[in-house]
PDB file of N, CA and C in Angstrom:
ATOM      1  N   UNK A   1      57.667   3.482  23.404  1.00  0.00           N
ATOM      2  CA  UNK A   1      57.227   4.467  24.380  1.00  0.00           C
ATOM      3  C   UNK A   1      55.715   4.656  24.310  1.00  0.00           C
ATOM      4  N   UNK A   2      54.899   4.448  22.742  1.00  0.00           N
ATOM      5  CA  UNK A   2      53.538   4.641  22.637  1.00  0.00           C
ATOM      6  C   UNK A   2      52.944   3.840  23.924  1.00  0.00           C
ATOM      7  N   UNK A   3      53.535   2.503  23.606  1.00  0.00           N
ATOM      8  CA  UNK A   3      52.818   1.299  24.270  1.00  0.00           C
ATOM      9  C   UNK A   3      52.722   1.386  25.876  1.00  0.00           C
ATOM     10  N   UNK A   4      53.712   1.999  26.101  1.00  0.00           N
ATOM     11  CA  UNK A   4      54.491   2.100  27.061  1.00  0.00           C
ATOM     12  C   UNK A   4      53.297   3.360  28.383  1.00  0.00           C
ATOM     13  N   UNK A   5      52.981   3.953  27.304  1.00  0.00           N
ATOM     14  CA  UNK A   5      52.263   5.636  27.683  1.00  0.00           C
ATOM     15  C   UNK A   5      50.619   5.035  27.516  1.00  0.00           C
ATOM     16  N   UNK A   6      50.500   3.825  26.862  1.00  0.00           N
ATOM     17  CA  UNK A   6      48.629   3.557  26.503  1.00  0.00           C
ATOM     18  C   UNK A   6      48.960   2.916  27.404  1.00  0.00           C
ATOM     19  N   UNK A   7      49.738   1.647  27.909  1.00  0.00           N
ATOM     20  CA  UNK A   7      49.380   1.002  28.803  1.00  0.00           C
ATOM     21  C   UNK A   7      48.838   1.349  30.490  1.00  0.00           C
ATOM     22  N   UNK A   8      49.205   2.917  30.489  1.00  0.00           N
ATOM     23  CA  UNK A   8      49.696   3.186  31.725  1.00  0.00           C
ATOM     24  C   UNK A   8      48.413   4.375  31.825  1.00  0.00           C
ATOM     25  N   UNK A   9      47.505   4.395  30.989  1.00  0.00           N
ATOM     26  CA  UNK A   9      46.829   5.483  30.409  1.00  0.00           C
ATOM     27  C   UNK A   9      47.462   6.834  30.715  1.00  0.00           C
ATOM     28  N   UNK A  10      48.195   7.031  30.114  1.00  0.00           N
ATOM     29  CA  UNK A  10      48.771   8.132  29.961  1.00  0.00           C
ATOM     30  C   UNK A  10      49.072   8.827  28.608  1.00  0.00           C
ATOM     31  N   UNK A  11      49.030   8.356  27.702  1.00  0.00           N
ATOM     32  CA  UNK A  11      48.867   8.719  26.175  1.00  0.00           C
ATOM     33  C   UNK A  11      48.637   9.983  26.406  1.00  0.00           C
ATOM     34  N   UNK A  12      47.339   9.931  26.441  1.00  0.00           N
ATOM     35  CA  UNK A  12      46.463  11.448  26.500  1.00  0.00           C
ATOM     36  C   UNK A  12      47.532  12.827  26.825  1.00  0.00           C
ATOM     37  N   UNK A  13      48.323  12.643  27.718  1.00  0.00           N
ATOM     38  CA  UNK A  13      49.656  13.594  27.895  1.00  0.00           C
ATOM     39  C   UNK A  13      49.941  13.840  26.838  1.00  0.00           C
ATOM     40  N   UNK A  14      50.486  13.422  25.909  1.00  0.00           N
ATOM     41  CA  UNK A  14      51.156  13.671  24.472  1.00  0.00           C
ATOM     42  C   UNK A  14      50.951  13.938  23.359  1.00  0.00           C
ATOM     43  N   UNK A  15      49.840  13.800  23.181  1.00  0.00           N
ATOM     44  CA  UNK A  15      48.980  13.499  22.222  1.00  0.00           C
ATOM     45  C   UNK A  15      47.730  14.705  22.016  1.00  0.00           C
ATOM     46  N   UNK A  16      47.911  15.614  23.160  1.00  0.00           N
ATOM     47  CA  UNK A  16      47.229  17.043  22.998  1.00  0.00           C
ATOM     48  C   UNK A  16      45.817  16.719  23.245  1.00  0.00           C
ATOM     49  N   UNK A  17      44.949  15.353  23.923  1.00  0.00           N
ATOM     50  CA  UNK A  17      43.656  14.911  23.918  1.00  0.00           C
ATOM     51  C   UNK A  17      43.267  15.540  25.685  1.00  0.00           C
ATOM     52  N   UNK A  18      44.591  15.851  25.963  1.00  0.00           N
ATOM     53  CA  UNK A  18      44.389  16.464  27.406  1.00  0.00           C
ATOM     54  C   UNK A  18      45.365  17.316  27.597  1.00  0.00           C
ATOM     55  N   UNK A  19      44.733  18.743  27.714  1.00  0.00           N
ATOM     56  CA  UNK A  19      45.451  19.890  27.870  1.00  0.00           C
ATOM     57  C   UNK A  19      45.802  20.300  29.274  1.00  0.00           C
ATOM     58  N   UNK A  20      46.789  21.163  28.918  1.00  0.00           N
ATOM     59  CA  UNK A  20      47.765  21.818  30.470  1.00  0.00           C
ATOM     60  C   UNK A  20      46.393  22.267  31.170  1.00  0.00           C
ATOM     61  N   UNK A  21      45.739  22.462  32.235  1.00  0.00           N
ATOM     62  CA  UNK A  21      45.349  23.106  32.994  1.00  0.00           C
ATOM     63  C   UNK A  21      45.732  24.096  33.826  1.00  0.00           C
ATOM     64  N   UNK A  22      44.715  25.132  33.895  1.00  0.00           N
ATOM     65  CA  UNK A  22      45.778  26.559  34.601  1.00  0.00           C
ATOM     66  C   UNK A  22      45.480  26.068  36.464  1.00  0.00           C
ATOM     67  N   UNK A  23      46.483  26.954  37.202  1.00  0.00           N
ATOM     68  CA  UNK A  23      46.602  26.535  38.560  1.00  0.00           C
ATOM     69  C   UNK A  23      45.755  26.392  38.954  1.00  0.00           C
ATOM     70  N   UNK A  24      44.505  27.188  39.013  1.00  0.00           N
ATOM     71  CA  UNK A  24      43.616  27.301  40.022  1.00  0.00           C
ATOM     72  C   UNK A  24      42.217  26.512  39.577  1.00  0.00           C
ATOM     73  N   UNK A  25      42.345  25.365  38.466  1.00  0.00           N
ATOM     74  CA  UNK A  25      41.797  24.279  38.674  1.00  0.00           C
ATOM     75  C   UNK A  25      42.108  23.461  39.458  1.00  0.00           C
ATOM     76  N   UNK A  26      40.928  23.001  40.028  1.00  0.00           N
ATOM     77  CA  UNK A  26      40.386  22.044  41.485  1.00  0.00           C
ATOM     78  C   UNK A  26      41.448  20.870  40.805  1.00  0.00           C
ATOM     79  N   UNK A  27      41.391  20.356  38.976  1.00  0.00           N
ATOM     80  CA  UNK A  27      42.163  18.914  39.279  1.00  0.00           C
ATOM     81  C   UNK A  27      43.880  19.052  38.455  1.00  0.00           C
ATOM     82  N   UNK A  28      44.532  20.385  38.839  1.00  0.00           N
ATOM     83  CA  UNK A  28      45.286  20.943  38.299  1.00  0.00           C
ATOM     84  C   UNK A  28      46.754  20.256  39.303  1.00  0.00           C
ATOM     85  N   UNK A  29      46.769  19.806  40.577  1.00  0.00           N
ATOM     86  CA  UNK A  29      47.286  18.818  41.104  1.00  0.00           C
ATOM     87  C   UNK A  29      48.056  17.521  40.557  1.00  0.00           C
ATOM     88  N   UNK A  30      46.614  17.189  40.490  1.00  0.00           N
ATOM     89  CA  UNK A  30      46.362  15.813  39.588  1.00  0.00           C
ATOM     90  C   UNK A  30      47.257  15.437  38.390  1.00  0.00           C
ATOM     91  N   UNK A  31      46.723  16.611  37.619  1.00  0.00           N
ATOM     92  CA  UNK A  31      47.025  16.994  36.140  1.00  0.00           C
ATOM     93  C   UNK A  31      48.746  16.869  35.984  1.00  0.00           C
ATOM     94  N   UNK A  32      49.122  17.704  37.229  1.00  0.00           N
ATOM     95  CA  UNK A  32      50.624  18.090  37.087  1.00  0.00           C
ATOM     96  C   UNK A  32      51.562  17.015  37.903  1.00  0.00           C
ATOM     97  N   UNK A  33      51.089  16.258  38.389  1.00  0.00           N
ATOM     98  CA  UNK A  33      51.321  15.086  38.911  1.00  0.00           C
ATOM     99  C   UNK A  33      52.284  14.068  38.275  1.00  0.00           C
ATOM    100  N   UNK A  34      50.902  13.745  37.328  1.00  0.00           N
ATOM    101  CA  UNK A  34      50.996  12.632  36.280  1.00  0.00           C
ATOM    102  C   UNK A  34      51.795  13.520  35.026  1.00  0.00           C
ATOM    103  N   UNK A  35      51.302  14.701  34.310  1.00  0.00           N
ATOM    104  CA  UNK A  35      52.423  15.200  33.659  1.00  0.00           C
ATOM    105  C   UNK A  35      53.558  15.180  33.977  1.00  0.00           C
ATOM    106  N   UNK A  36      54.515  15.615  35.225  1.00  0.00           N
ATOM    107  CA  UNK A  36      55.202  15.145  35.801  1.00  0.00           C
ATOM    108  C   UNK A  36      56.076  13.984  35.439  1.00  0.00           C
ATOM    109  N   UNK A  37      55.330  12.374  35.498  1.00  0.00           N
ATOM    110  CA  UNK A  37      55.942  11.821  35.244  1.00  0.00           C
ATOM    111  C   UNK A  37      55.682  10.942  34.326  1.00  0.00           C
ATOM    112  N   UNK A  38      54.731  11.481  33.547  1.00  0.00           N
ATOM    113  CA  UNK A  38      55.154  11.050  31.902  1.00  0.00           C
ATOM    114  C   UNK A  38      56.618  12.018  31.370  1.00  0.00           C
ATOM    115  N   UNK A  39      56.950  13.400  31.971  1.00  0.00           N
ATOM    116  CA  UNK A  39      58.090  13.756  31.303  1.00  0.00           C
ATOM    117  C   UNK A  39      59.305  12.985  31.938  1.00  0.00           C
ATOM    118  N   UNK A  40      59.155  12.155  33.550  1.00  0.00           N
ATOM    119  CA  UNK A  40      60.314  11.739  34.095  1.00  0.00           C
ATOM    120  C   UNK A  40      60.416  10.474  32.821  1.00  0.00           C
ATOM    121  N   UNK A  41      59.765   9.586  32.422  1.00  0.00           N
ATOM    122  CA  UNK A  41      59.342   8.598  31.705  1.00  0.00           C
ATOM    123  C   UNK A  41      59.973   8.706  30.386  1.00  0.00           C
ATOM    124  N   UNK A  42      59.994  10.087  29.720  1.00  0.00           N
ATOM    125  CA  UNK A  42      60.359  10.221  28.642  1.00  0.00           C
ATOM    126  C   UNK A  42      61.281  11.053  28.641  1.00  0.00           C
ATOM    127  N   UNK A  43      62.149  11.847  29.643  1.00  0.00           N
ATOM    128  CA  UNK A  43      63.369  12.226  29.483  1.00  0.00           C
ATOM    129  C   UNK A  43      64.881  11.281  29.966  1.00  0.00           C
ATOM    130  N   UNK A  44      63.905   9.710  30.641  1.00  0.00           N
ATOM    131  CA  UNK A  44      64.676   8.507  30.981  1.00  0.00           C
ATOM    132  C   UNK A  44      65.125   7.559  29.991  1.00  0.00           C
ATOM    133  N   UNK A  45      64.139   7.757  28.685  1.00  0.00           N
ATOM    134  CA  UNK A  45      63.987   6.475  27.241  1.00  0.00           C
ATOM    135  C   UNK A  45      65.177   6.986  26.423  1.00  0.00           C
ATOM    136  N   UNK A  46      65.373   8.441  26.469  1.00  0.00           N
ATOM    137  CA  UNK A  46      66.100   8.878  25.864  1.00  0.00           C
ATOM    138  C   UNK A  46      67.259   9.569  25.980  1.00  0.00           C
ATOM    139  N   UNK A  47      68.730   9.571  25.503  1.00  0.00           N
ATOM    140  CA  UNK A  47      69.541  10.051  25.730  1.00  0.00           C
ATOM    141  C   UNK A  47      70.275  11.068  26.830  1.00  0.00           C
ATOM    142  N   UNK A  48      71.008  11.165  27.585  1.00  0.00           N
ATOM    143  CA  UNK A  48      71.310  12.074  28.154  1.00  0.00           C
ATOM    144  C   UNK A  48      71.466  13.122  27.297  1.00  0.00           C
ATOM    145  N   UNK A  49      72.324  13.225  26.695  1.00  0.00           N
ATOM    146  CA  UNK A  49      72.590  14.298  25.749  1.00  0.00           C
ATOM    147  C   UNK A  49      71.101  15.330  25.047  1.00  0.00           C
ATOM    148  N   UNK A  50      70.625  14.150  24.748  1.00  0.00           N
ATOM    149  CA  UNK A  50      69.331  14.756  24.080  1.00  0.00           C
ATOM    150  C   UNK A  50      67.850  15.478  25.151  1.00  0.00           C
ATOM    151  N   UNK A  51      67.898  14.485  26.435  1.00  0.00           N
ATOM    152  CA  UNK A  51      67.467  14.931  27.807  1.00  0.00           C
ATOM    153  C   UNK A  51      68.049  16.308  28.180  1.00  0.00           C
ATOM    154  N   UNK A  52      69.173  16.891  28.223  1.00  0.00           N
ATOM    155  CA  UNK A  52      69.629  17.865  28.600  1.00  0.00           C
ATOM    156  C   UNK A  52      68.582  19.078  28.006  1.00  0.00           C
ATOM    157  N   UNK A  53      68.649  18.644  26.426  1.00  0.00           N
ATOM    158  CA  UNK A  53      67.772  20.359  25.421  1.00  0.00           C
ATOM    159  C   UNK A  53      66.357  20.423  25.577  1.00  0.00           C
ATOM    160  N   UNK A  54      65.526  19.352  26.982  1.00  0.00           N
ATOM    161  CA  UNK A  54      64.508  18.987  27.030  1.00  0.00           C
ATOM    162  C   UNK A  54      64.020  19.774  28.283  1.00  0.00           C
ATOM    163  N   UNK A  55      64.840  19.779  29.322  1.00  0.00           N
ATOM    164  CA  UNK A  55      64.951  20.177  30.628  1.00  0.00           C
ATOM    165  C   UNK A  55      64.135  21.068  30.979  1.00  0.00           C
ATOM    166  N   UNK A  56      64.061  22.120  29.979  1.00  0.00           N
ATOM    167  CA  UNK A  56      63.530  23.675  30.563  1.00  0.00           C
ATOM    168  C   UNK A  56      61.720  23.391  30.192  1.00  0.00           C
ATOM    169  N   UNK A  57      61.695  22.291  29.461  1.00  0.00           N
ATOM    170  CA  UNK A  57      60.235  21.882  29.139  1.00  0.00           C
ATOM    171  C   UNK A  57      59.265  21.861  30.091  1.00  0.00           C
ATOM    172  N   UNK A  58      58.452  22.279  30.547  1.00  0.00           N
ATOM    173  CA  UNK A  58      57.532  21.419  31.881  1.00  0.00           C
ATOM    174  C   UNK A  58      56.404  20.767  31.042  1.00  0.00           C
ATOM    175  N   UNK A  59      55.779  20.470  29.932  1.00  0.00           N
ATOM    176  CA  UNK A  59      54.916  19.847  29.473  1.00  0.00           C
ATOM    177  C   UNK A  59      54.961  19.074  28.865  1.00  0.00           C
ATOM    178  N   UNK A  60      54.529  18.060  29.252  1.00  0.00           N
ATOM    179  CA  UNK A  60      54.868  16.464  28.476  1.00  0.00           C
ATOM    180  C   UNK A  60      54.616  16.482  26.609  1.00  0.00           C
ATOM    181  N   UNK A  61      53.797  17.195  26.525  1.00  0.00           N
ATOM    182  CA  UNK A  61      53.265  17.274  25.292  1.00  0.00           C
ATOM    183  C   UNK A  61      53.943  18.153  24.249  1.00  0.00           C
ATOM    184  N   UNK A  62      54.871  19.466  24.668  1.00  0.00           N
ATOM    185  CA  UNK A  62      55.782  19.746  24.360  1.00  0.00           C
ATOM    186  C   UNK A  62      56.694  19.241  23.828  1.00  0.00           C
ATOM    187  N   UNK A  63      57.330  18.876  24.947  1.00  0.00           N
ATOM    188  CA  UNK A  63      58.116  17.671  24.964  1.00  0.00           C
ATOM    189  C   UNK A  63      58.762  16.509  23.756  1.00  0.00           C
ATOM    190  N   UNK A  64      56.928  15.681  23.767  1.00  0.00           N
ATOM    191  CA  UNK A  64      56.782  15.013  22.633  1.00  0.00           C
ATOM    192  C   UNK A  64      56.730  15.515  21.399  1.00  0.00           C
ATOM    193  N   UNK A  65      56.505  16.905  21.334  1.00  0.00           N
ATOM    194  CA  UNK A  65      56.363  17.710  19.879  1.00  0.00           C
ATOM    195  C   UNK A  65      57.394  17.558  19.351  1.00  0.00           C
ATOM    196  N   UNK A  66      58.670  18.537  20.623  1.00  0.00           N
ATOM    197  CA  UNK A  66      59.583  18.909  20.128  1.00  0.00           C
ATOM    198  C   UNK A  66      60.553  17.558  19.864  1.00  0.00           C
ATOM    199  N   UNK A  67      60.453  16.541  20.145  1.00  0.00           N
ATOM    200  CA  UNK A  67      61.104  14.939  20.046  1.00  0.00           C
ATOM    201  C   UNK A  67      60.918  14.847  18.559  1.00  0.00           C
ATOM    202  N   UNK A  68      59.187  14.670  18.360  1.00  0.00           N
ATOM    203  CA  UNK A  68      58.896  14.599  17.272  1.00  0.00           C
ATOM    204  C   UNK A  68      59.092  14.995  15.853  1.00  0.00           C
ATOM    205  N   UNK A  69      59.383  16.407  16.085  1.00  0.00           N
ATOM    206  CA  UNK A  69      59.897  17.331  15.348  1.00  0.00           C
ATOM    207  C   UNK A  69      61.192  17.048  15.046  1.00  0.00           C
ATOM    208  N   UNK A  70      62.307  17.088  15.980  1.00  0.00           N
ATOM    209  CA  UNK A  70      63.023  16.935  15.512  1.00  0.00           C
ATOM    210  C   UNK A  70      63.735  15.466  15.273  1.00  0.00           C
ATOM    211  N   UNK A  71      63.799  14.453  15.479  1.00  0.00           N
ATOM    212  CA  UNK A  71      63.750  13.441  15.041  1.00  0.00           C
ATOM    213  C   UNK A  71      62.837  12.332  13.857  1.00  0.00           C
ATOM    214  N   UNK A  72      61.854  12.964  13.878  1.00  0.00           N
ATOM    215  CA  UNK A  72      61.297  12.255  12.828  1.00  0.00           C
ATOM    216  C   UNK A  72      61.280  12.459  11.506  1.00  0.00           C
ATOM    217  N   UNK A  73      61.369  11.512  10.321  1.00  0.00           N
ATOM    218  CA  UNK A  73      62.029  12.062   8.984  1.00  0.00           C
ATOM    219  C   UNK A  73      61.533  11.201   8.469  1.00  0.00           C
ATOM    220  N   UNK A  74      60.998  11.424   7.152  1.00  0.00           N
ATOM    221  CA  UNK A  74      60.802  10.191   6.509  1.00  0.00           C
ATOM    222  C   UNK A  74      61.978   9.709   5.225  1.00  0.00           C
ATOM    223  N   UNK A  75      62.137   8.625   5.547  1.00  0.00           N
ATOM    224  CA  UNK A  75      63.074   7.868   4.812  1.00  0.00           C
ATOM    225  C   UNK A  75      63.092   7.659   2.918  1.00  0.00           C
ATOM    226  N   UNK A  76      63.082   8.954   2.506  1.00  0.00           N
ATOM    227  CA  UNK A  76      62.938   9.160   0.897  1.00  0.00           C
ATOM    228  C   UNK A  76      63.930   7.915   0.521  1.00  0.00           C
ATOM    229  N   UNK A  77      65.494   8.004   0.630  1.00  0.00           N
ATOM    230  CA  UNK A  77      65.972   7.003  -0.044  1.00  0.00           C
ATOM    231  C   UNK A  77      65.330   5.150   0.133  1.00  0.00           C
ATOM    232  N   UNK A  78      64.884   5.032   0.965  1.00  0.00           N
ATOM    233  CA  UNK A  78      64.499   4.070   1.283  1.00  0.00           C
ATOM    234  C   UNK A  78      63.326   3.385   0.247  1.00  0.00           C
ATOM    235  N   UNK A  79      62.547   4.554   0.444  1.00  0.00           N
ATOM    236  CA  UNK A  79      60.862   4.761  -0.460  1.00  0.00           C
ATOM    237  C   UNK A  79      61.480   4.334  -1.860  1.00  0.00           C
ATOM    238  N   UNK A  80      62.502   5.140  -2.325  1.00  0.00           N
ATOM    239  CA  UNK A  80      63.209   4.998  -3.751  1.00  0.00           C
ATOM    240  C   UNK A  80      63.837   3.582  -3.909  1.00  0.00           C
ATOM    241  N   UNK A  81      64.692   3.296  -3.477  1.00  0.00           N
ATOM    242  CA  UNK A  81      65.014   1.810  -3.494  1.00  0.00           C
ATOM    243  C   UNK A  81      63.833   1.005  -3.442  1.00  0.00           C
ATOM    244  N   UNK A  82      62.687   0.759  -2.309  1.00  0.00           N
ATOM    245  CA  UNK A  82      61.580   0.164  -2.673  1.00  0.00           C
ATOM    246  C   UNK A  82      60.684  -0.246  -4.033  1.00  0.00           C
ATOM    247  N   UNK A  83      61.325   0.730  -4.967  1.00  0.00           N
ATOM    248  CA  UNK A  83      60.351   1.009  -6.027  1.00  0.00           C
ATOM    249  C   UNK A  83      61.153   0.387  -7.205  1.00  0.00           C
TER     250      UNK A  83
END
């Protein structure tokens, strides 16, 4: 999905390097546009099930937090066997 989001320059959505803009910026359109559909993008990669607890999100970056958060773990037994 990284590759997926740099290729398309859209990263910046997720990654907090470009923040929500309030309405009554001139490129707040724009902004919500393409946020938009970096979340169509990333509530499509992933699960229905898991798409559903995503729904009420409107910010891509959210979004990716809350993905992040809860899916990501680091693999202690793994690290241990390595060693």
């Amino acid at each position: 999905m990284i590759v997926a989001l740099a290729a398309r320059n859209k990263i910046k959505f997720v990654d907090d390097r470009l923040p929500e803009l309030e309405e009554d910026d001139e490129e707040y359109d724009i902004w919500f546009r393409c946020n938009s559909l970096v979340i169509f993008w990333i509530l499509h990669a992933i699960s229905s099930e898991n798409a559903d607890s995503f729904m009420n999100l409107d910010n891509a970056a959210r979004i990716w937090s809350e993905l992040e958060e809860r899916y990501h773990q680091k693999n202690a037994p793994r690290v241990f066997e390595a060693k």
